[in-house]
PDB file of N, CA and C in Angstrom:
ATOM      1  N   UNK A   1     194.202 -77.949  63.050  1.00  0.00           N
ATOM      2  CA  UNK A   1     193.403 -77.853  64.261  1.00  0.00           C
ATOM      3  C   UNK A   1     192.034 -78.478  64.005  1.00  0.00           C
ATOM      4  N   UNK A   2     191.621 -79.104  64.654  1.00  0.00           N
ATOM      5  CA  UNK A   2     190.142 -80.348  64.689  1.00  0.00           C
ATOM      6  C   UNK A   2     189.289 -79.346  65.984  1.00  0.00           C
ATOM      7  N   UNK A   3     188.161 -79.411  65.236  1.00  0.00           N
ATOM      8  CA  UNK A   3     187.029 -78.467  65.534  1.00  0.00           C
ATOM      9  C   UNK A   3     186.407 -79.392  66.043  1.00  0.00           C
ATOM     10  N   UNK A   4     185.334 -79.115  66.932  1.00  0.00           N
ATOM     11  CA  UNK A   4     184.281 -80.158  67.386  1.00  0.00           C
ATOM     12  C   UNK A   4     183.266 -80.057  66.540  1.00  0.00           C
ATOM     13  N   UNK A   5     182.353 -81.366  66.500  1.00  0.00           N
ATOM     14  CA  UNK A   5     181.419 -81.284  65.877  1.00  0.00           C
ATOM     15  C   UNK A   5     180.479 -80.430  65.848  1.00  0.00           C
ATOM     16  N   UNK A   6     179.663 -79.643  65.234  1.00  0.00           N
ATOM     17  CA  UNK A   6     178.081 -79.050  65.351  1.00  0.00           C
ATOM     18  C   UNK A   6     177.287 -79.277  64.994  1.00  0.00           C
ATOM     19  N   UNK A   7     176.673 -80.680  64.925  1.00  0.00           N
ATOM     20  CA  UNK A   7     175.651 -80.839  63.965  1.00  0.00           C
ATOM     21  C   UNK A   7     174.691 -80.156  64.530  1.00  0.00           C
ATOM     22  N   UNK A   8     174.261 -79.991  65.752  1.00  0.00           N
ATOM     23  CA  UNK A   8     172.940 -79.382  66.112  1.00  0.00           C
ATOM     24  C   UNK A   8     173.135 -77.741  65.727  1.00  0.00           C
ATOM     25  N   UNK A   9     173.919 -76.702  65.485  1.00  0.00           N
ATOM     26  CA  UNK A   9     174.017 -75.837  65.079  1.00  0.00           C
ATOM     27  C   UNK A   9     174.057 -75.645  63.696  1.00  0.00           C
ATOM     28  N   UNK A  10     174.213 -76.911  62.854  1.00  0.00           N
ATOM     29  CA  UNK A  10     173.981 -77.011  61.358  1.00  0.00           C
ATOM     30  C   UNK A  10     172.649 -77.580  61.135  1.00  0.00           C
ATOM     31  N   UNK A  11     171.610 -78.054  61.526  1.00  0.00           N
ATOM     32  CA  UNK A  11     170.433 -78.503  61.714  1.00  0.00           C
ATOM     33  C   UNK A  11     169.018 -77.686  61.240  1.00  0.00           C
ATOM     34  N   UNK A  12     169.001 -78.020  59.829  1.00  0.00           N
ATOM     35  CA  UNK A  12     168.179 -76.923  59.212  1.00  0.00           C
ATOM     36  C   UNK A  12     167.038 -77.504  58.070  1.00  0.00           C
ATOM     37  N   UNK A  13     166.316 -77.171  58.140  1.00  0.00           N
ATOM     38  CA  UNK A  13     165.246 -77.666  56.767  1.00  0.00           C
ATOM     39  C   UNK A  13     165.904 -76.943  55.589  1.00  0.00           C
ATOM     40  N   UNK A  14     166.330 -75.628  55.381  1.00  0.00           N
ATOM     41  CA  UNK A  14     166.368 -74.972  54.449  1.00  0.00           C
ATOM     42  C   UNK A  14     168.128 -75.488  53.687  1.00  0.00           C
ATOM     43  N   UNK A  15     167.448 -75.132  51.910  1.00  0.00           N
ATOM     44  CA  UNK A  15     169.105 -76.076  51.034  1.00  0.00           C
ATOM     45  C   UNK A  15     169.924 -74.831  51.293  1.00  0.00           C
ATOM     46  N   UNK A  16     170.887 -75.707  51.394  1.00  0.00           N
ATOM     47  CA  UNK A  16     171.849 -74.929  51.222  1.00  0.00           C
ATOM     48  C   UNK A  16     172.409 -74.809  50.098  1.00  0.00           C
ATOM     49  N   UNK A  17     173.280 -74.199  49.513  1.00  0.00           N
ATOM     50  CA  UNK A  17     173.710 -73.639  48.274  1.00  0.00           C
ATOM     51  C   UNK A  17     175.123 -73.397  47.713  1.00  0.00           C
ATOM     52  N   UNK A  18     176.007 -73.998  47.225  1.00  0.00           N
ATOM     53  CA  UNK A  18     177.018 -73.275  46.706  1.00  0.00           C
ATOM     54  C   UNK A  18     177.431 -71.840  45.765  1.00  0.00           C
ATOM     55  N   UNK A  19     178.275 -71.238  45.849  1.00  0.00           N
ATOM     56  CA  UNK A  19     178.027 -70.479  44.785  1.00  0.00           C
ATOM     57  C   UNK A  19     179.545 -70.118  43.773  1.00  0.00           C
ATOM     58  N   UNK A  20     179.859 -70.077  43.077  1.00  0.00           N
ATOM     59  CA  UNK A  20     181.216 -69.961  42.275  1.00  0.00           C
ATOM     60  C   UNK A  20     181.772 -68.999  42.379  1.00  0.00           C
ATOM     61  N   UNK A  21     182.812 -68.633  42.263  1.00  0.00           N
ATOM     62  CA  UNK A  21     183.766 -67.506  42.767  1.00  0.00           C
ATOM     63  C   UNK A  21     184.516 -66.843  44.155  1.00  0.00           C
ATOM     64  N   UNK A  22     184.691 -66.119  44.181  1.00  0.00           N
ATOM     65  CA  UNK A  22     185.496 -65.636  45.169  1.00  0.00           C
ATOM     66  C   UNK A  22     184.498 -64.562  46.224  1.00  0.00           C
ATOM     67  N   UNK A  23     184.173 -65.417  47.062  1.00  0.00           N
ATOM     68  CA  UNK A  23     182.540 -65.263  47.808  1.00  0.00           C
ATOM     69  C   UNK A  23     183.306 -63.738  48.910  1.00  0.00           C
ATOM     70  N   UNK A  24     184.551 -63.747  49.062  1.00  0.00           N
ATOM     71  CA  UNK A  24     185.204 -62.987  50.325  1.00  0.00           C
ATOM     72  C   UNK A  24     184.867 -61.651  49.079  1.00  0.00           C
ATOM     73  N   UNK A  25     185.769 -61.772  47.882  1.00  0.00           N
ATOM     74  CA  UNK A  25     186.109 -60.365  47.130  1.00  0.00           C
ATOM     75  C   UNK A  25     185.004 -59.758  47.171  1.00  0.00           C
ATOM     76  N   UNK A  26     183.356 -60.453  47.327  1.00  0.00           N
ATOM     77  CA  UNK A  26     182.372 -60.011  46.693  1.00  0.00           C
ATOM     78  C   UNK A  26     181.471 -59.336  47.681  1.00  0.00           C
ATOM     79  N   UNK A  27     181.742 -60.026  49.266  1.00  0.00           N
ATOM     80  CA  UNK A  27     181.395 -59.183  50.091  1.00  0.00           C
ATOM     81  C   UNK A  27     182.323 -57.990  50.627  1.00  0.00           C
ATOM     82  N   UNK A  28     183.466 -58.105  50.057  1.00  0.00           N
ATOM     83  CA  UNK A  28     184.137 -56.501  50.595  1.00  0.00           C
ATOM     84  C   UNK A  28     183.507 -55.532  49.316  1.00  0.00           C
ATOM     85  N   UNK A  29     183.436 -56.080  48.524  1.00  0.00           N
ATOM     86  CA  UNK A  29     182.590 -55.157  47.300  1.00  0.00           C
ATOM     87  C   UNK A  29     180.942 -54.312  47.750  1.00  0.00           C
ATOM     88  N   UNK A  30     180.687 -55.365  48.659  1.00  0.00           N
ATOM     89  CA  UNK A  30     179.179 -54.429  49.204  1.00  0.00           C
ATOM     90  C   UNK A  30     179.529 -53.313  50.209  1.00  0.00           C
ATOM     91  N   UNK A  31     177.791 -52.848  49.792  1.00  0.00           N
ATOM     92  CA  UNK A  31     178.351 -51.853  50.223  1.00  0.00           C
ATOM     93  C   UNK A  31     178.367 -51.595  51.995  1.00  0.00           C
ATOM     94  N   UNK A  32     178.959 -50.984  52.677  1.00  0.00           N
ATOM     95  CA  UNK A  32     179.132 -50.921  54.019  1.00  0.00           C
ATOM     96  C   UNK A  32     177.715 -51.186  55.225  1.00  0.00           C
ATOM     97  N   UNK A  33     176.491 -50.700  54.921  1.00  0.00           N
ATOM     98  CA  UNK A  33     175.461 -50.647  55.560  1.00  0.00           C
ATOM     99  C   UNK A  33     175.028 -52.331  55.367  1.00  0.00           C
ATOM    100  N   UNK A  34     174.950 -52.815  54.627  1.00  0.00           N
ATOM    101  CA  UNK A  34     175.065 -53.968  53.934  1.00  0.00           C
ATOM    102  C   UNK A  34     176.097 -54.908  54.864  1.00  0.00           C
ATOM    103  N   UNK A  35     176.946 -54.935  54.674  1.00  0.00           N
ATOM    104  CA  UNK A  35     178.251 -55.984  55.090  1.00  0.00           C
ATOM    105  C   UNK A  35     178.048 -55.812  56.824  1.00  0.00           C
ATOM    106  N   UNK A  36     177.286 -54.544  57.384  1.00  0.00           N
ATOM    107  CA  UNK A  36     177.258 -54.323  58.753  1.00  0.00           C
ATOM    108  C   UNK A  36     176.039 -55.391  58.824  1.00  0.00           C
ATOM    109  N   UNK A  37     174.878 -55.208  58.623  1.00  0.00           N
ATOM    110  CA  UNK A  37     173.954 -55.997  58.448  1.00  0.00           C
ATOM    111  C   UNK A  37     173.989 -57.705  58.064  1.00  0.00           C
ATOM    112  N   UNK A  38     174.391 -58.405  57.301  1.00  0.00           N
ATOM    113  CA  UNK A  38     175.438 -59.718  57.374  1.00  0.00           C
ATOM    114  C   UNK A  38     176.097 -59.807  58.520  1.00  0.00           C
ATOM    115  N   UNK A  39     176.815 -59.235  59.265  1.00  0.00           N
ATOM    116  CA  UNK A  39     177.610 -59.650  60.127  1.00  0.00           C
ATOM    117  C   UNK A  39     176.491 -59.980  61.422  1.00  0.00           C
ATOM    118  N   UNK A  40     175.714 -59.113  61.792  1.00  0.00           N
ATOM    119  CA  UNK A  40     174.759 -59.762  62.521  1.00  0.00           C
ATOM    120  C   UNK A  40     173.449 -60.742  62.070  1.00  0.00           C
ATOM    121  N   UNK A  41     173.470 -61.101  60.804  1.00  0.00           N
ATOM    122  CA  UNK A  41     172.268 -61.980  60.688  1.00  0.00           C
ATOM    123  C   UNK A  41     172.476 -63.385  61.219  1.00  0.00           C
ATOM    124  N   UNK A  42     171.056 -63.492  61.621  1.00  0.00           N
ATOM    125  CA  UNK A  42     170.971 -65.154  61.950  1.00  0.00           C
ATOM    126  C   UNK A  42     171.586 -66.275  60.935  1.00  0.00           C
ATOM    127  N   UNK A  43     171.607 -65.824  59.736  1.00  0.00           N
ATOM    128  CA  UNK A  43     170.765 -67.079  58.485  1.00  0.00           C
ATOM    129  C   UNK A  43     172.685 -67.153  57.889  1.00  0.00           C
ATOM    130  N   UNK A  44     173.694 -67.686  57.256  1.00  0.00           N
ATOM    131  CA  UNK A  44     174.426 -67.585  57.044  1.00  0.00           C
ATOM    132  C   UNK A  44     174.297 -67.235  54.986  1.00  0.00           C
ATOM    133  N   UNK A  45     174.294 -66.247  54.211  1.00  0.00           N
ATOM    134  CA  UNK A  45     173.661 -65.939  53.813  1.00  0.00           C
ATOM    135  C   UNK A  45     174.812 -65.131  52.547  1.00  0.00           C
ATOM    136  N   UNK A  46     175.018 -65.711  51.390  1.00  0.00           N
ATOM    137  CA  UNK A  46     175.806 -65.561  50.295  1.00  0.00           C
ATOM    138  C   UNK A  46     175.646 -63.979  49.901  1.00  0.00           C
ATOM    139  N   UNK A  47     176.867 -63.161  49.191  1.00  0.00           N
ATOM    140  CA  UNK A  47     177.106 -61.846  49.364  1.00  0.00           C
ATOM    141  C   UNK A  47     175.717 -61.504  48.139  1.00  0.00           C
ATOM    142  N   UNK A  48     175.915 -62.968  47.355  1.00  0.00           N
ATOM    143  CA  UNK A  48     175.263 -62.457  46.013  1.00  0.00           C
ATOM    144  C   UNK A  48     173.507 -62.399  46.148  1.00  0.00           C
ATOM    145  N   UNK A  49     172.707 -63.208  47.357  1.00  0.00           N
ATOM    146  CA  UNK A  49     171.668 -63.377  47.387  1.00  0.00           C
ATOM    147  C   UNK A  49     171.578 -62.021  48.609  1.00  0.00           C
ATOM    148  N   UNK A  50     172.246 -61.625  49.172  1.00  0.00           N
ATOM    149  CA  UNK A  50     172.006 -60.362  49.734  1.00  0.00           C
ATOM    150  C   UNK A  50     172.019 -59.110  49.427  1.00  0.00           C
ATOM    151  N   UNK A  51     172.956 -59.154  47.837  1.00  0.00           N
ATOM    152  CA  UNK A  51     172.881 -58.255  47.325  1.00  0.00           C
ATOM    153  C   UNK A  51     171.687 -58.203  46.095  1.00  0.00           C
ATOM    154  N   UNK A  52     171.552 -59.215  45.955  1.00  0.00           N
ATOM    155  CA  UNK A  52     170.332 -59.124  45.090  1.00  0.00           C
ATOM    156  C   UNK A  52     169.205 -58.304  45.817  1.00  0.00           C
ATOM    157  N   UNK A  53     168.533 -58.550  46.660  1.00  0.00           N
ATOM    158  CA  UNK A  53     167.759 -58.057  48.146  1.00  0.00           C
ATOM    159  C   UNK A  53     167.761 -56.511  47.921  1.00  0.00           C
ATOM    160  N   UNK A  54     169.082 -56.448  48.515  1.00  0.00           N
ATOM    161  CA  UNK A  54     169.117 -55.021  48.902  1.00  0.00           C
ATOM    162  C   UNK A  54     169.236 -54.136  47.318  1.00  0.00           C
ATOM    163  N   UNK A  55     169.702 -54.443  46.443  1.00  0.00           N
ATOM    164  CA  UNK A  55     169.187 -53.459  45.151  1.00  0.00           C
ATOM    165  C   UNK A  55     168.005 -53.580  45.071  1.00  0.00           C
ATOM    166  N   UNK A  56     167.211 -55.014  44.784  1.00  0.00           N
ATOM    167  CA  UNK A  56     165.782 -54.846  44.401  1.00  0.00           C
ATOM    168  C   UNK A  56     164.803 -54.114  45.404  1.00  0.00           C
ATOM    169  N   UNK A  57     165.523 -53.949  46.746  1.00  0.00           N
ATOM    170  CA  UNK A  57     164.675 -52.526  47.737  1.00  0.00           C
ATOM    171  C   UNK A  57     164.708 -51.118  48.032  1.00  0.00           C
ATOM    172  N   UNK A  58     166.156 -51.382  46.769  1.00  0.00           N
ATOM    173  CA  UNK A  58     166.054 -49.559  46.998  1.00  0.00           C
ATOM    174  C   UNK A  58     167.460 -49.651  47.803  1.00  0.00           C
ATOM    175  N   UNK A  59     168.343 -50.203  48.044  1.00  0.00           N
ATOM    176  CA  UNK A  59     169.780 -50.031  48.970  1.00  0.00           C
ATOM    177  C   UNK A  59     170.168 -48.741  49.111  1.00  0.00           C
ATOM    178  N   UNK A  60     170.175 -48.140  47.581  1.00  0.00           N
ATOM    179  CA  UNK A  60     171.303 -47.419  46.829  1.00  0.00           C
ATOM    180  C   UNK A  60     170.784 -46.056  47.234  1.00  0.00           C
ATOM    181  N   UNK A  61     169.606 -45.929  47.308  1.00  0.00           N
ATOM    182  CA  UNK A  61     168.782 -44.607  47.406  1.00  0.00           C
ATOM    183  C   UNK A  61     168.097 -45.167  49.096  1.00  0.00           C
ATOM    184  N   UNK A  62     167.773 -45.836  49.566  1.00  0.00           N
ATOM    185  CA  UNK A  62     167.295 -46.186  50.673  1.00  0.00           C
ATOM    186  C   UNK A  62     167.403 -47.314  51.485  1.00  0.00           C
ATOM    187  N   UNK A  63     168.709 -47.338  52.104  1.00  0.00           N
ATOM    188  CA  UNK A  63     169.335 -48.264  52.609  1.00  0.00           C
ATOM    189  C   UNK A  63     168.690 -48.802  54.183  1.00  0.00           C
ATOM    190  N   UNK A  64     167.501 -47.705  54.193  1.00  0.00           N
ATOM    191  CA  UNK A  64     166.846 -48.409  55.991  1.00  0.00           C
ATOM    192  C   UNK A  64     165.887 -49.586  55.020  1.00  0.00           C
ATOM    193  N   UNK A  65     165.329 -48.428  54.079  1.00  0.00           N
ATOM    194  CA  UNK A  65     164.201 -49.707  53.444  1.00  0.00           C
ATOM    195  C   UNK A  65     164.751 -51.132  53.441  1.00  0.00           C
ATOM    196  N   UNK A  66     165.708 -50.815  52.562  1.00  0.00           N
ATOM    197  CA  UNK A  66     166.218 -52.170  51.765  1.00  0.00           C
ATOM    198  C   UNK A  66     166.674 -53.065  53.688  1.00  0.00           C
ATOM    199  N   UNK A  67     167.124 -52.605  54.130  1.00  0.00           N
ATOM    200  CA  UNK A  67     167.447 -53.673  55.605  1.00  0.00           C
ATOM    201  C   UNK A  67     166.444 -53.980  56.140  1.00  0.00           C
ATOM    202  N   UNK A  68     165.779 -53.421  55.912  1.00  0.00           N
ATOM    203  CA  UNK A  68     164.498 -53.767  56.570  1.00  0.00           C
ATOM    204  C   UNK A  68     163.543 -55.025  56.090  1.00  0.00           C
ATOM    205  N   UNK A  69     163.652 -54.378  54.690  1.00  0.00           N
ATOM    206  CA  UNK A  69     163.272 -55.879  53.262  1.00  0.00           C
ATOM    207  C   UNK A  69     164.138 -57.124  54.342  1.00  0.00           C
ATOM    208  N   UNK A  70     165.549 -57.283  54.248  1.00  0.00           N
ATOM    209  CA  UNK A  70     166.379 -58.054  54.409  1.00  0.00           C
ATOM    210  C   UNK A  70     166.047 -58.664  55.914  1.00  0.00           C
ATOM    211  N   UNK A  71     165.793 -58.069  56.733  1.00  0.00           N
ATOM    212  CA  UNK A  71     165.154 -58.233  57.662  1.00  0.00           C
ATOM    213  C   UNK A  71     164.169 -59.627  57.833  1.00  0.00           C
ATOM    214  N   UNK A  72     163.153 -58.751  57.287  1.00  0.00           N
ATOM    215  CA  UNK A  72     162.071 -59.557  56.927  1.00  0.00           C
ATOM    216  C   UNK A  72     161.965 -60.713  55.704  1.00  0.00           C
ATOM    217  N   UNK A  73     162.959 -61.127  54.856  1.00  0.00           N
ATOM    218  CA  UNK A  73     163.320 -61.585  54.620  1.00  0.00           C
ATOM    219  C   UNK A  73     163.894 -63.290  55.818  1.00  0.00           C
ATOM    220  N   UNK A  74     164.412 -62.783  56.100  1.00  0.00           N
ATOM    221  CA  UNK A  74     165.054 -63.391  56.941  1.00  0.00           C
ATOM    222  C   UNK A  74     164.369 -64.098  58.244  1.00  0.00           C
ATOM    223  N   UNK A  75     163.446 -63.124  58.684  1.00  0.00           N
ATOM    224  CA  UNK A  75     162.518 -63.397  59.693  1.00  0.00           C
ATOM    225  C   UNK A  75     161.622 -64.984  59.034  1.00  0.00           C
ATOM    226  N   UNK A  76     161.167 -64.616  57.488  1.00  0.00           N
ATOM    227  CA  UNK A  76     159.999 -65.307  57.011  1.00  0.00           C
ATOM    228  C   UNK A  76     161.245 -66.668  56.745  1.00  0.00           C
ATOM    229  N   UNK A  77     162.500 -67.065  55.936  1.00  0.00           N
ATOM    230  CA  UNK A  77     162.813 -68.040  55.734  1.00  0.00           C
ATOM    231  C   UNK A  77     162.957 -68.964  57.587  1.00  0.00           C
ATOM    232  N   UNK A  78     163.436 -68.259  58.436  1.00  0.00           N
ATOM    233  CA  UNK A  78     163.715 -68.204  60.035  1.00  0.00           C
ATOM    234  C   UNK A  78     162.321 -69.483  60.312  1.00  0.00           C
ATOM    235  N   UNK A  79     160.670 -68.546  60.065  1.00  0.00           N
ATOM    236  CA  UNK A  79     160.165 -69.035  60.423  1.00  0.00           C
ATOM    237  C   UNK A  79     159.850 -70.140  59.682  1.00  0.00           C
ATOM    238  N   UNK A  80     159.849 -70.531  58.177  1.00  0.00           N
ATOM    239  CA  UNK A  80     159.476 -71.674  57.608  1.00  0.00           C
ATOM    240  C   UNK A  80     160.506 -73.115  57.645  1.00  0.00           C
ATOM    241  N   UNK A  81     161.644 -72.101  58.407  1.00  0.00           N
ATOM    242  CA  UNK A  81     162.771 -73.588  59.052  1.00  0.00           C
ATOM    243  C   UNK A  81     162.239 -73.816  60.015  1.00  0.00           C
ATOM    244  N   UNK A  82     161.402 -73.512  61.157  1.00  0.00           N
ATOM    245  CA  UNK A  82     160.990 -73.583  62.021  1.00  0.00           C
ATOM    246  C   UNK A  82     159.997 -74.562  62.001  1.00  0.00           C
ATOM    247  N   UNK A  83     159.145 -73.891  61.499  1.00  0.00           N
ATOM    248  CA  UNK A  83     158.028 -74.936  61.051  1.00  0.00           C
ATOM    249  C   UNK A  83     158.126 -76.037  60.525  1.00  0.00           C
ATOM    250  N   UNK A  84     159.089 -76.237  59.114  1.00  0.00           N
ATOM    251  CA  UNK A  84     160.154 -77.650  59.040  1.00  0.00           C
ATOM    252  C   UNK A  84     160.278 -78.631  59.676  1.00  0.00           C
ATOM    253  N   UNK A  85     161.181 -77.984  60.901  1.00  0.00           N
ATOM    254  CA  UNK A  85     161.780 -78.765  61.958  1.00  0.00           C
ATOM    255  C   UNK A  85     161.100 -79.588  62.762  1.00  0.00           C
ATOM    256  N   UNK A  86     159.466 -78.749  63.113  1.00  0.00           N
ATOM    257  CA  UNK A  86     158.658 -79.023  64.248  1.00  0.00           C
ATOM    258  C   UNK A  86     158.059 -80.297  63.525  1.00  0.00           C
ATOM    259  N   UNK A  87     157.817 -79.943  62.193  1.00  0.00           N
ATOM    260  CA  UNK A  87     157.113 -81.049  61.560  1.00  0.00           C
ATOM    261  C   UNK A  87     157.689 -82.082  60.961  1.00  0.00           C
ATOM    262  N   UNK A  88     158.996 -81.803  60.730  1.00  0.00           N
ATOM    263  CA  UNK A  88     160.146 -83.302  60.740  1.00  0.00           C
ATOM    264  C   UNK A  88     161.656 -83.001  61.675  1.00  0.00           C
ATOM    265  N   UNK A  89     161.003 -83.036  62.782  1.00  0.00           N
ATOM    266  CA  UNK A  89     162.784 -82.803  63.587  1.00  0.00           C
ATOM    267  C   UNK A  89     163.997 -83.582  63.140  1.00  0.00           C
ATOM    268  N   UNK A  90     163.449 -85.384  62.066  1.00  0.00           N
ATOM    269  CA  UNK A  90     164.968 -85.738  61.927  1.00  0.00           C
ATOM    270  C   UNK A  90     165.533 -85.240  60.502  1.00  0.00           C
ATOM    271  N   UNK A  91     164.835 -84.170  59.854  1.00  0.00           N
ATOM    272  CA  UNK A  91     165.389 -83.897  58.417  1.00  0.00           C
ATOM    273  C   UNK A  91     166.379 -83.349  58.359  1.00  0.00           C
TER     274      UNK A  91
END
């Protein structure tokens, strides 16, 4: 099945990244508050750089904190693609 193009929905200042392994096993491995949170983020966003996040905020013991980190997180990369864009729209 042939998908249509998206480039304007792929259209981003920020790198993107590969990462090795089995990226599915690793988000059923997180933990639930977590994997709910991914499913609505803007940013498309590897299990392992989200889980890094949410331990270094406290997930485990304080899982509003840590979403909240992630949050804002997210907000700040959001806005420096933004700013990117405005200042080179053909990058």
């Amino acid at each position: 099945m042939q998908y249509p193009a998206m480039s304007k929905n792929l259209q981003s200042s920020l790198r993107r990244r590969s990462r090795p392994g089995d990226t599915m096993r690793s988000y059923d491995a997180l933990p639930a508050d977590l994997r709910c949170w991914l499913r609505g983020a803007a940013l498309p966003w590897s299990p392992a750089s989200a889980k890094k996040i949410w331990l270094k905020a406290g997930g485990a013991t304080t899982p509003q904190a840590a979403l909240a980190r992630l949050g804002a997180v997210e907000s700040a990369m959001l806005k420096k693609d933004r700013s990117a864009m405005v200042l080179h729209p053909n990058a």
